[in-house]
C-alpha atoms as a PDB file:
ATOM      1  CA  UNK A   1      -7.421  29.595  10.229  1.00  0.00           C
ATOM      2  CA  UNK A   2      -6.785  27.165  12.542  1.00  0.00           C
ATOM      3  CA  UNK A   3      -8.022  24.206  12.511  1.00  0.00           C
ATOM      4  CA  UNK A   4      -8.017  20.305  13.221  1.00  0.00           C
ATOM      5  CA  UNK A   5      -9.716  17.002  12.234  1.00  0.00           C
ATOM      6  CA  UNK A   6      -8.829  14.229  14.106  1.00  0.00           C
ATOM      7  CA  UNK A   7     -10.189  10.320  14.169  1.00  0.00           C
ATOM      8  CA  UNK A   8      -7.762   6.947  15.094  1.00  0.00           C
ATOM      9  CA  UNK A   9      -7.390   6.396  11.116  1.00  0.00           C
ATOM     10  CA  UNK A  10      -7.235   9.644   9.908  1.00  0.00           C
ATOM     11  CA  UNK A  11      -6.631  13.154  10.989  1.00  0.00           C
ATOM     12  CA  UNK A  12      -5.548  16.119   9.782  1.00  0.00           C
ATOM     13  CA  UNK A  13      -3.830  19.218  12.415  1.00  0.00           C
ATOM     14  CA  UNK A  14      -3.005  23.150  10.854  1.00  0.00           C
ATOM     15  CA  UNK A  15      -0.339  23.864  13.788  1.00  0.00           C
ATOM     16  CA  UNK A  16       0.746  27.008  12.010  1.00  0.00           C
ATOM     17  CA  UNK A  17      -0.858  29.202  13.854  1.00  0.00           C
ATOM     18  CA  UNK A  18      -0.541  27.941  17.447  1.00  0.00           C
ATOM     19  CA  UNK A  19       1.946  30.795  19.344  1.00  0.00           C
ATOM     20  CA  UNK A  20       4.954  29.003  20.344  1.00  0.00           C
ATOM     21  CA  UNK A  21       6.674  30.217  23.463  1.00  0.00           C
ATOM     22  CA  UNK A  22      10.392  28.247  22.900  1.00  0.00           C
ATOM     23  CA  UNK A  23      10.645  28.150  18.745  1.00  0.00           C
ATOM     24  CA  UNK A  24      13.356  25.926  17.610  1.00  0.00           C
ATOM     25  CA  UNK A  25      13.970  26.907  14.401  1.00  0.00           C
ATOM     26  CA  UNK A  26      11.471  24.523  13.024  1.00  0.00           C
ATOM     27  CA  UNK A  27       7.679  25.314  13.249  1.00  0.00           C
ATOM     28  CA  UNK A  28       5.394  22.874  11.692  1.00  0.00           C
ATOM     29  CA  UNK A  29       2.619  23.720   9.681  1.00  0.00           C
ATOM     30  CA  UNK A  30       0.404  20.683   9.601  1.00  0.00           C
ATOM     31  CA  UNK A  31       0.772  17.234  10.473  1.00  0.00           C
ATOM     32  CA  UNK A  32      -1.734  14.302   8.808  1.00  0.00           C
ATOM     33  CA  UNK A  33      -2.101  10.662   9.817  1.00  0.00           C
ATOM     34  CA  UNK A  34      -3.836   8.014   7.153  1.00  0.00           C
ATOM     35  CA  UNK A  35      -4.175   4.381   8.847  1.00  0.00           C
ATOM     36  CA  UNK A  36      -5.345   3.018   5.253  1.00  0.00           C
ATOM     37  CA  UNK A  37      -4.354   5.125   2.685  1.00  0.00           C
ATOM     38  CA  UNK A  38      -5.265   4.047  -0.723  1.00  0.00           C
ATOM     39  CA  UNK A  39      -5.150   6.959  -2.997  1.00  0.00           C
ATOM     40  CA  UNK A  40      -2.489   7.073  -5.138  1.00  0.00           C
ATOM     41  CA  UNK A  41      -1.146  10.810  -5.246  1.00  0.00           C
ATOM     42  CA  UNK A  42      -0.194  12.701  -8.606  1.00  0.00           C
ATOM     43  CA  UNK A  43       0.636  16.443  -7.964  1.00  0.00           C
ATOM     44  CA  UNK A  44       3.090  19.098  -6.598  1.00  0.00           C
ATOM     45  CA  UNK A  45       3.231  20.131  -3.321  1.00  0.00           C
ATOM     46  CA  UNK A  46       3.994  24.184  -2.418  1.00  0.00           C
ATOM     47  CA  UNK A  47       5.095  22.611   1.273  1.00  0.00           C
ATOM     48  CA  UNK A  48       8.297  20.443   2.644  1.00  0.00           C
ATOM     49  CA  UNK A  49       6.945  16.775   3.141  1.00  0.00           C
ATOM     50  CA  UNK A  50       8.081  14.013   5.382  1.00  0.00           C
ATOM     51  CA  UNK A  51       5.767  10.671   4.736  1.00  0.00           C
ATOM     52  CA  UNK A  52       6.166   7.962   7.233  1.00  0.00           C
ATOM     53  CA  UNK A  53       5.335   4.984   5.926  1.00  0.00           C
ATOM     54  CA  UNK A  54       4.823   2.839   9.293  1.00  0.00           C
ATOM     55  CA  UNK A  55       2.814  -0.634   7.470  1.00  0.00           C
ATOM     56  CA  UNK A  56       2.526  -1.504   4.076  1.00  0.00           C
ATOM     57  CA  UNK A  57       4.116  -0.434   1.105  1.00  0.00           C
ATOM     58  CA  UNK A  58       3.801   0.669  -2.575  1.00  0.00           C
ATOM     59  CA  UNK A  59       5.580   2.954  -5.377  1.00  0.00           C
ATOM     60  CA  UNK A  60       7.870   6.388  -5.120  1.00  0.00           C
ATOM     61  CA  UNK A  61       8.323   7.746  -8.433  1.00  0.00           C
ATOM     62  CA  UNK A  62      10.504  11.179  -8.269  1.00  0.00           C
ATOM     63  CA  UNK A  63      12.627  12.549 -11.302  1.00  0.00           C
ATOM     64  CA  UNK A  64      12.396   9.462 -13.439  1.00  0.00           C
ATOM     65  CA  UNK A  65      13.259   7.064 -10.982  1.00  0.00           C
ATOM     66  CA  UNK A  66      11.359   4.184  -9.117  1.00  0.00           C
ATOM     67  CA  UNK A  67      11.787   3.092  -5.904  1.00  0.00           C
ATOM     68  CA  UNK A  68       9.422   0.481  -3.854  1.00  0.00           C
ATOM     69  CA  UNK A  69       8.191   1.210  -1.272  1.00  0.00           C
ATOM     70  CA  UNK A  70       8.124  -1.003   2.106  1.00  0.00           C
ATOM     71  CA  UNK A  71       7.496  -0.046   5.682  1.00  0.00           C
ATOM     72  CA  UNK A  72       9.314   1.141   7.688  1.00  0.00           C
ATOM     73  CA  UNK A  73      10.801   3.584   5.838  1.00  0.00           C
ATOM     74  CA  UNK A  74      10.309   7.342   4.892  1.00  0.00           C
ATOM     75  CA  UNK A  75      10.255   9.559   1.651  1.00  0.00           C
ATOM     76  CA  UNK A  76      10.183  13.336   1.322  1.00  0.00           C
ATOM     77  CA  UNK A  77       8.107  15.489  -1.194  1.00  0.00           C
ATOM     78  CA  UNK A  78       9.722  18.860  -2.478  1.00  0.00           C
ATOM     79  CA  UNK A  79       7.991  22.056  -2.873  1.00  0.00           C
ATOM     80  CA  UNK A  80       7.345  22.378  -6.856  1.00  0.00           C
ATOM     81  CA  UNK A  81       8.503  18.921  -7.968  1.00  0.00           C
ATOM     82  CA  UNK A  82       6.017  16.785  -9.393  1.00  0.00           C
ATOM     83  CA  UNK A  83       5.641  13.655  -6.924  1.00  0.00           C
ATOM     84  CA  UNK A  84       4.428  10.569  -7.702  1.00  0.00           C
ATOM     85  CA  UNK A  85       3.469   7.501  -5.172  1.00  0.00           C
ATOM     86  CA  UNK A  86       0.842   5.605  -3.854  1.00  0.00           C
ATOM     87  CA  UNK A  87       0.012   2.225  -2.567  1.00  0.00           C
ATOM     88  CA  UNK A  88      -0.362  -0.736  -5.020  1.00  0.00           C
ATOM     89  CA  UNK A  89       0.195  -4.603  -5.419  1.00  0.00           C
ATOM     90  CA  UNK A  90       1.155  -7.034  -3.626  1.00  0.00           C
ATOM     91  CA  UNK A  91      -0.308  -4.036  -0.687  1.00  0.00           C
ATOM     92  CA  UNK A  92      -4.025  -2.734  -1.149  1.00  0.00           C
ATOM     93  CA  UNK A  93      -3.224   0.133   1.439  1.00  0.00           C
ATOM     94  CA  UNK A  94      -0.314   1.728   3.313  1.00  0.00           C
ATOM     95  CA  UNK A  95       0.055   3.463   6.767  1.00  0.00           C
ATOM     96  CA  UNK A  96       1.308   7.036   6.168  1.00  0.00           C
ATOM     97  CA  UNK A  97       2.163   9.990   8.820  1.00  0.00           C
ATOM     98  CA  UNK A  98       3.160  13.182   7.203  1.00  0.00           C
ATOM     99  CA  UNK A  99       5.310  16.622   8.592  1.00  0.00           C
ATOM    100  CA  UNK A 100       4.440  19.460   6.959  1.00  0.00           C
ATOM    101  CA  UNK A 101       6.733  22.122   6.627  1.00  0.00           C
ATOM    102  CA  UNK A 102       6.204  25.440   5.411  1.00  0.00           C
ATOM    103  CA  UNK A 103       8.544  26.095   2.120  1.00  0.00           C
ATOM    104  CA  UNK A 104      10.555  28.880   3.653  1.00  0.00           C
ATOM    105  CA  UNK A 105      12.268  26.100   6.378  1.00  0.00           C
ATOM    106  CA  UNK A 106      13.565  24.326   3.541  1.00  0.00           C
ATOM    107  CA  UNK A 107      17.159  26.030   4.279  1.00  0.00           C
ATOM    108  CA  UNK A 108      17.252  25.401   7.956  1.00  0.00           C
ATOM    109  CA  UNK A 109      16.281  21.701   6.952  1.00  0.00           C
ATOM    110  CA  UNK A 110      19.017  21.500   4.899  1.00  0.00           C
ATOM    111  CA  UNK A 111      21.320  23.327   7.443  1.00  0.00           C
ATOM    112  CA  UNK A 112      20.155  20.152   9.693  1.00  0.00           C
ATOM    113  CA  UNK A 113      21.164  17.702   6.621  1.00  0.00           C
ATOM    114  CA  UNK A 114      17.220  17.072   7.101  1.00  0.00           C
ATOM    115  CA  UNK A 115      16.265  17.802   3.445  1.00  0.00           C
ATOM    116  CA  UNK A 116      18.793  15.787   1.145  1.00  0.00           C
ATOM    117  CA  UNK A 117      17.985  16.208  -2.682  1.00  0.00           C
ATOM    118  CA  UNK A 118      19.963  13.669  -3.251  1.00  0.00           C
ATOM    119  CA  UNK A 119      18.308  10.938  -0.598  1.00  0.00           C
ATOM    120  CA  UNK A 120      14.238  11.367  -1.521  1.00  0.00           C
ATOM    121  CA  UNK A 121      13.675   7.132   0.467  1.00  0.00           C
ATOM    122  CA  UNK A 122      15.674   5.888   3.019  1.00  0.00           C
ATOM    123  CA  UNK A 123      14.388   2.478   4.898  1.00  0.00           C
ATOM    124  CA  UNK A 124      14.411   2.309   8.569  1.00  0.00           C
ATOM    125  CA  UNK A 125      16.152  -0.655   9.736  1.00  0.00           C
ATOM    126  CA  UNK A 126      16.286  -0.185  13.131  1.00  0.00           C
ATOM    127  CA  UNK A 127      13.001   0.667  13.674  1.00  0.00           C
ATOM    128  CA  UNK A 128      12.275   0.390  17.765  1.00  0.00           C
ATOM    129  CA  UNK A 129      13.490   3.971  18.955  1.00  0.00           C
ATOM    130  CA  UNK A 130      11.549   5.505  15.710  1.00  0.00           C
ATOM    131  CA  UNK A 131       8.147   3.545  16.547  1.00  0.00           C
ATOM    132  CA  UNK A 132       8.756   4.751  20.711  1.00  0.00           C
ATOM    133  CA  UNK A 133       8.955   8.325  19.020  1.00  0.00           C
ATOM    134  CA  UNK A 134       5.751   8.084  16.771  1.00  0.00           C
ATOM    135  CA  UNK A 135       3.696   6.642  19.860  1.00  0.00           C
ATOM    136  CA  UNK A 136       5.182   9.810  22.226  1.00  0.00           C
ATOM    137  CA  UNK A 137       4.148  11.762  19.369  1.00  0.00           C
ATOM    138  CA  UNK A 138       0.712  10.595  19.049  1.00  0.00           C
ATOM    139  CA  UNK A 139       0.367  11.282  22.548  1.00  0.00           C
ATOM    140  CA  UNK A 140       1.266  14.876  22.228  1.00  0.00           C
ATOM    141  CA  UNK A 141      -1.561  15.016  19.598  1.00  0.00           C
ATOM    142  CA  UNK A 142      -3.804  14.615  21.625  1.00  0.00           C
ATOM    143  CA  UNK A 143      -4.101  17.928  23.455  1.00  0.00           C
ATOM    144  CA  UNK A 144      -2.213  20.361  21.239  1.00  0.00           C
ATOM    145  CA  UNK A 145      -3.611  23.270  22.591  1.00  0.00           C
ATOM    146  CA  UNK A 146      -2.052  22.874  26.510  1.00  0.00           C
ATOM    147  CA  UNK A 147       0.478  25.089  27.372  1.00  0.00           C
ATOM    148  CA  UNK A 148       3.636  24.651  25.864  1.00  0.00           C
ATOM    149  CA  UNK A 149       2.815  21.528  23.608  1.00  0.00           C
ATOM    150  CA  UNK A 150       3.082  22.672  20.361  1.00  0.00           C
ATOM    151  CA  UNK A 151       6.716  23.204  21.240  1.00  0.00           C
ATOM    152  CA  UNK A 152       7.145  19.992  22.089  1.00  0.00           C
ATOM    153  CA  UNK A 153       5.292  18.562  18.817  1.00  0.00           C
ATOM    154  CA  UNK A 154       7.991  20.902  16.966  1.00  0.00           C
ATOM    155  CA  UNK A 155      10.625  18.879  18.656  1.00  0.00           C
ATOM    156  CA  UNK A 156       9.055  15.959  18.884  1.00  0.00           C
ATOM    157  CA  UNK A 157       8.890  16.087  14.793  1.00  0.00           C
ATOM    158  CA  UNK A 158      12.372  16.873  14.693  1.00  0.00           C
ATOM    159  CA  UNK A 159      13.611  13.925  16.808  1.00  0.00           C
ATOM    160  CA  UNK A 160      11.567  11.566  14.820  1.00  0.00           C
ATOM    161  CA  UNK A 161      13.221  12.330  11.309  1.00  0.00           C
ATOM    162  CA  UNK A 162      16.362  12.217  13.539  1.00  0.00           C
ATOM    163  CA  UNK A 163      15.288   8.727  14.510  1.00  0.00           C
ATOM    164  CA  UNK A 164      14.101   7.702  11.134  1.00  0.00           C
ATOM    165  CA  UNK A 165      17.465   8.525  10.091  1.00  0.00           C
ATOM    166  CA  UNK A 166      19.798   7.080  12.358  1.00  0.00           C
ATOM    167  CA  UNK A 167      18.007   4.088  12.077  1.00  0.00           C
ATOM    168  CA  UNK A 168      18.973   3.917   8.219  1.00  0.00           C
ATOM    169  CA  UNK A 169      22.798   4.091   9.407  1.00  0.00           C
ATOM    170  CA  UNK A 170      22.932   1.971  12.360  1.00  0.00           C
ATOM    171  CA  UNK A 171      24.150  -1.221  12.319  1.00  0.00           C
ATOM    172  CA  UNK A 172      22.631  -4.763  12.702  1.00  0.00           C
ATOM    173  CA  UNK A 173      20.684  -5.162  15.547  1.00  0.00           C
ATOM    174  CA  UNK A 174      22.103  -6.936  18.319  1.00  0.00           C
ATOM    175  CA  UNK A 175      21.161 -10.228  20.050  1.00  0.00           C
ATOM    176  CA  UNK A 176      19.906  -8.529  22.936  1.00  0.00           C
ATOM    177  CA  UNK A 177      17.929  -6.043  21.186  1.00  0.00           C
ATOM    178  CA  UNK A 178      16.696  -8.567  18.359  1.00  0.00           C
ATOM    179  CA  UNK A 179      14.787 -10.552  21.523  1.00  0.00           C
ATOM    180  CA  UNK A 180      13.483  -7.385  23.295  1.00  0.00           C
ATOM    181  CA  UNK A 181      11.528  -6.754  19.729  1.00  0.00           C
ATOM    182  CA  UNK A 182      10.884 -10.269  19.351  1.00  0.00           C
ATOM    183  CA  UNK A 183       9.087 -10.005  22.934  1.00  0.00           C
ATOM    184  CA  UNK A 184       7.462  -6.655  22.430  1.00  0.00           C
ATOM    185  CA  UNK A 185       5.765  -7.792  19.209  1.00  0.00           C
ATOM    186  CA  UNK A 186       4.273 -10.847  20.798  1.00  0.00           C
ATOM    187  CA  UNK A 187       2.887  -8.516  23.868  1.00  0.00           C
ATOM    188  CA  UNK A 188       1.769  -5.583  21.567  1.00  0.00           C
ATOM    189  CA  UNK A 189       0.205  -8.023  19.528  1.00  0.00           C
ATOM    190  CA  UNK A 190      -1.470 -10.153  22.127  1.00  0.00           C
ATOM    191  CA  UNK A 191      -2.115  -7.038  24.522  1.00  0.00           C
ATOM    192  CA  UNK A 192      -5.832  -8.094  26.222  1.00  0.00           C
ATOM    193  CA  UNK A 193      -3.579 -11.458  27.389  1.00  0.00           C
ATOM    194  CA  UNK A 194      -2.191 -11.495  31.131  1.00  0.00           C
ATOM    195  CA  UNK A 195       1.668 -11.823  30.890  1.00  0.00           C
ATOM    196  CA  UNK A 196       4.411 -13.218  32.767  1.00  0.00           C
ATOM    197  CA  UNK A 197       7.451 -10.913  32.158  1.00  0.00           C
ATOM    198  CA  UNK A 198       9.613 -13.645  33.709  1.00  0.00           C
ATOM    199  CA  UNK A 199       8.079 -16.398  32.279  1.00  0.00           C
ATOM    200  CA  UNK A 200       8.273 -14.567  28.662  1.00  0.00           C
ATOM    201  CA  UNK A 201      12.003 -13.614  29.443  1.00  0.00           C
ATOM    202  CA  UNK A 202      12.696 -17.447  30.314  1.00  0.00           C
ATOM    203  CA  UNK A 203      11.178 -18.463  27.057  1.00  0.00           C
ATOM    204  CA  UNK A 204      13.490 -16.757  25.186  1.00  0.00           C
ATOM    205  CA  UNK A 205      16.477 -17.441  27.012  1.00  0.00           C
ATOM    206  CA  UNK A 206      16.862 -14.637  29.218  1.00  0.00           C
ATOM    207  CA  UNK A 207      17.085 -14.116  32.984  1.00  0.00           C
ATOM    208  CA  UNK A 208      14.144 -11.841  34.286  1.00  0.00           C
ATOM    209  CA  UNK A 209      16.828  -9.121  35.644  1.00  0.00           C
ATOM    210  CA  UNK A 210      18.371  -9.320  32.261  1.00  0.00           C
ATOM    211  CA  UNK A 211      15.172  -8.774  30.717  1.00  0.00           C
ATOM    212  CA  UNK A 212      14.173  -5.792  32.546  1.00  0.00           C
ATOM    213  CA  UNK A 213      17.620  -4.178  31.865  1.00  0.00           C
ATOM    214  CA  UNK A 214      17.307  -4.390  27.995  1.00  0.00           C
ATOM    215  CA  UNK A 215      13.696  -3.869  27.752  1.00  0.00           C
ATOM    216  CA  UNK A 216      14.730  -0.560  29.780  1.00  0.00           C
ATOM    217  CA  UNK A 217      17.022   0.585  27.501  1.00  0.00           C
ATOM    218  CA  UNK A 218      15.028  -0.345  24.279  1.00  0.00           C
ATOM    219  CA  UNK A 219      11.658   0.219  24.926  1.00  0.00           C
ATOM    220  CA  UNK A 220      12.061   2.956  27.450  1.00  0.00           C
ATOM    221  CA  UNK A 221       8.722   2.276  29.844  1.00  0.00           C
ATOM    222  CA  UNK A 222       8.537  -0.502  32.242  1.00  0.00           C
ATOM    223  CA  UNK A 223       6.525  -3.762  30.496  1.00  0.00           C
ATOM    224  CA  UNK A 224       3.355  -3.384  32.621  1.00  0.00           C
ATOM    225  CA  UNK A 225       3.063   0.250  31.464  1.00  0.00           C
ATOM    226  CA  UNK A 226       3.296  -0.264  28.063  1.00  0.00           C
ATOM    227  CA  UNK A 227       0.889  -2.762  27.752  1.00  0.00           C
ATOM    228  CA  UNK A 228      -1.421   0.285  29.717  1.00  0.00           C
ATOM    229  CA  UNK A 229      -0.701   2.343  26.720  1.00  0.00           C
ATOM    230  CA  UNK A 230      -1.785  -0.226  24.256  1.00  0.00           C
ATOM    231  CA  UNK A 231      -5.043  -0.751  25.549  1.00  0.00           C
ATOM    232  CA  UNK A 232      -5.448   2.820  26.539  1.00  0.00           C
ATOM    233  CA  UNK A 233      -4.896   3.458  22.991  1.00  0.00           C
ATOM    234  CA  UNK A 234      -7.316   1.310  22.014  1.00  0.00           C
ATOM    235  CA  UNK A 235      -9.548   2.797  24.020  1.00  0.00           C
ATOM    236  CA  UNK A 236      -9.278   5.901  22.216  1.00  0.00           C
ATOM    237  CA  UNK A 237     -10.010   4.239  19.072  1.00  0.00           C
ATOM    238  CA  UNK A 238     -13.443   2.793  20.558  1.00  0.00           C
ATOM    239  CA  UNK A 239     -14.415   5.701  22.142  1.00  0.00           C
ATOM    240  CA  UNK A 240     -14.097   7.684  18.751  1.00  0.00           C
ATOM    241  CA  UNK A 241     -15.641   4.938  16.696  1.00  0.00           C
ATOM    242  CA  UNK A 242     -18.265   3.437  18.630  1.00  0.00           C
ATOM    243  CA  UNK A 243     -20.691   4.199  21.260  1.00  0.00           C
ATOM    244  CA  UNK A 244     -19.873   1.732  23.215  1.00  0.00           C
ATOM    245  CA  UNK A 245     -20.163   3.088  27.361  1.00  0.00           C
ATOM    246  CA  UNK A 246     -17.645   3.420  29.067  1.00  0.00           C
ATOM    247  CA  UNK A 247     -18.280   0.487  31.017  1.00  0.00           C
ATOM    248  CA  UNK A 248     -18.452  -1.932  27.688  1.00  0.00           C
ATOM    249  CA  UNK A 249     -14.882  -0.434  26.749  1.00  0.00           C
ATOM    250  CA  UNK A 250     -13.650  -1.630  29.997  1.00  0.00           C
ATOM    251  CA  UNK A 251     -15.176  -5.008  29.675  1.00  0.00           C
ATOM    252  CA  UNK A 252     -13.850  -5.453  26.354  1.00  0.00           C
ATOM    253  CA  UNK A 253     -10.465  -4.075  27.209  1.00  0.00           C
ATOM    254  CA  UNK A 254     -10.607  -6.516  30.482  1.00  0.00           C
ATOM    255  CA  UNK A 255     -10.510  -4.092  33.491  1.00  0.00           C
ATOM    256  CA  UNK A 256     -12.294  -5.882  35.989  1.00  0.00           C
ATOM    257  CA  UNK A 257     -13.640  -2.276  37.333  1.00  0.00           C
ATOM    258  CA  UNK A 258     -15.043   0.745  34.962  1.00  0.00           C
ATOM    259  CA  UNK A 259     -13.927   2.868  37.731  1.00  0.00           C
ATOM    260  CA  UNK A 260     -10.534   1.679  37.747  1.00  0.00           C
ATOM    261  CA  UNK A 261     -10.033   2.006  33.856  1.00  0.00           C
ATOM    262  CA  UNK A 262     -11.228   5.351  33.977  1.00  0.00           C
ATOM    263  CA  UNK A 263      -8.969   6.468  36.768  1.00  0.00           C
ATOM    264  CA  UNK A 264      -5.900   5.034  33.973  1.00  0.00           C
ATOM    265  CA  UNK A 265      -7.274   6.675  31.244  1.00  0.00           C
ATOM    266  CA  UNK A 266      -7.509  10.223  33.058  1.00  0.00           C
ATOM    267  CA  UNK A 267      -4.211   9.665  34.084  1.00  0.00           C
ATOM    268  CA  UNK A 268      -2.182   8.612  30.684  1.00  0.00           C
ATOM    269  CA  UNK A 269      -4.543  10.875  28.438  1.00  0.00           C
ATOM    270  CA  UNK A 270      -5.135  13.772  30.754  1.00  0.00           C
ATOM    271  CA  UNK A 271      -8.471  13.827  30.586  1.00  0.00           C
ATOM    272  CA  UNK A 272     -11.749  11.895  31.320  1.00  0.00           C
ATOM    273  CA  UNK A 273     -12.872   9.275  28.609  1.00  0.00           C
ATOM    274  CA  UNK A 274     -16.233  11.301  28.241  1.00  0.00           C
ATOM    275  CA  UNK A 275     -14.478  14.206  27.610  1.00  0.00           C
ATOM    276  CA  UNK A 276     -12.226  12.566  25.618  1.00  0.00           C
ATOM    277  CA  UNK A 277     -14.926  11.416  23.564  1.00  0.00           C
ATOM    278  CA  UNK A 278     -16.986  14.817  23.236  1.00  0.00           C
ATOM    279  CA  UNK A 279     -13.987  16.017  21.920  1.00  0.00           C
ATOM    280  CA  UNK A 280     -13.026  13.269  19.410  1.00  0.00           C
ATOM    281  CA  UNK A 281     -15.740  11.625  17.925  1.00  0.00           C
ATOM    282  CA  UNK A 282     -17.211  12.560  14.298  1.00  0.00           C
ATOM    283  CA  UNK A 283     -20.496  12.486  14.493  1.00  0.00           C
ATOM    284  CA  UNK A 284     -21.954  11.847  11.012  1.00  0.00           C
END
């Protein structure tokens, strides 16, 4: 049965039985999303698990051995093997996305040197490309019925345990790319605030053209346009968790018109913000 419960800090999506018009070889079954998680798990699993941990960190206990856990970095769960892990001290919670794979793709994991017995934690060092695939991921989420999506999702998953991994191997970052994530903290942290791309890119010691050519190649959207997506996103949270109007969203997430940000949000999220909303909210 299919079936899907979604909020901004915790949802839960059966894809299994969603046709899919373009398989790749790997179909996911489910995919879950904890913002806080707290629960420390103790149990075998019948599916093939990826856990993302994205903030946070905690304990992996598998076959005897230990390992901490800090973010970013990802472990895997085996079908019929007892696993072990949670959050705990110094971290009260960790932030966990999970790909759930159906037991009988184990092999073609493995034939993708996806599923490695032998590697159950690797860290993600170079973490930028494997965020920019978990937010165009999220974005997919959020209309997994449209035509041809859940093939995407099934790639989409794919590329991000590609991403997860090849940001284990790669080397050091770079001065260039060290600044670009220096810069897109402070923005994504500090995303109501007007910027000054220039100014910002003169602050750290960068020309603005300069700027604009790594943040291209890093970050992959133009600077004005991802801040958009950060405070789209965060309207999505407050429509789902409050019942704010649409015109106190837009206030709060300083559009000077209503009309304006709901013209953006129809556009990035494909869909009105009231519809959004119907669709989306839990009501208790």
């Amino acid at each position: 049965m299919e079936y899907i419960i979604f909020h901004m800090d915790d949802f839960f999506m059966h894809l299994a039985p969603l046709p899919r018009r373009l398989p790749s070889g790997l179909a996911l079954e489910s995919i879950a999303y904890n913002g806080h998680k707290t629960r420390r798990e103790h149990r075998t699993f019948e599916t093939f698990n990826f856990s993302f941990i994205l903030s946070g960190g905690g304990i992996f206990r598998f076959r005897g051995e230990s390992i901490a856990v800090k973010a970013p970095c990802v472990f895997i769960q085996w079908p019929g093997e007892l696993m072990d892990y949670g959050p705990c001290s110094p971290w009260e919670t960790w932030e966990e996305l999970s790909l759930i794979y159906p037991a009988d793709q184990l092999d073609e994991l493995r034939k993708r040197n996806l599923a490695l017995l032998r590697k159950p934690l690797w860290n993600v060092r170079r973490e930028i490309p494997m965020r920019e695939q978990v937010d165009h991921l999220m974005s997919l989420l959020q209309s997994p019925h449209e035509h041809g999506r859940v093939d995407r999702i099934d790639r989409a998953c794919e590329l991000l345990v590609v991403e997860s991994r090849l940001g284990e191997s790669r080397p050091p970052l770079g001065r260039d790319e060290s600044i670009i994530r220096q810069i897109r903290e402070r923005v994504r942290t500090h995303y109501l605030e007007h910027h000054d791309f220039d100014a910002l890119a003169r602050d750290y010691g960068l020309s603005p053209s300069t700027f604009r050519r790594y943040w291209a190649r890093y970050v992959h959207a133009p600077p004005s346009r991802y801040v958009m997506s950060l405070r789209i996103r965060e309207a999505c949270r407050l429509l789902v968790e409050t019942d704010f109007t649409i015109a106190e969203i837009a206030d709060q997430l300083r559009f000077d018109d209503p009309l304006y940000f709901s013209r953006r949000f129809s556009r990035l999220m494909g869909i009105p913000a009231t519809e959004y909303r119907q669709r989306h909210k839990v009501h208790g």
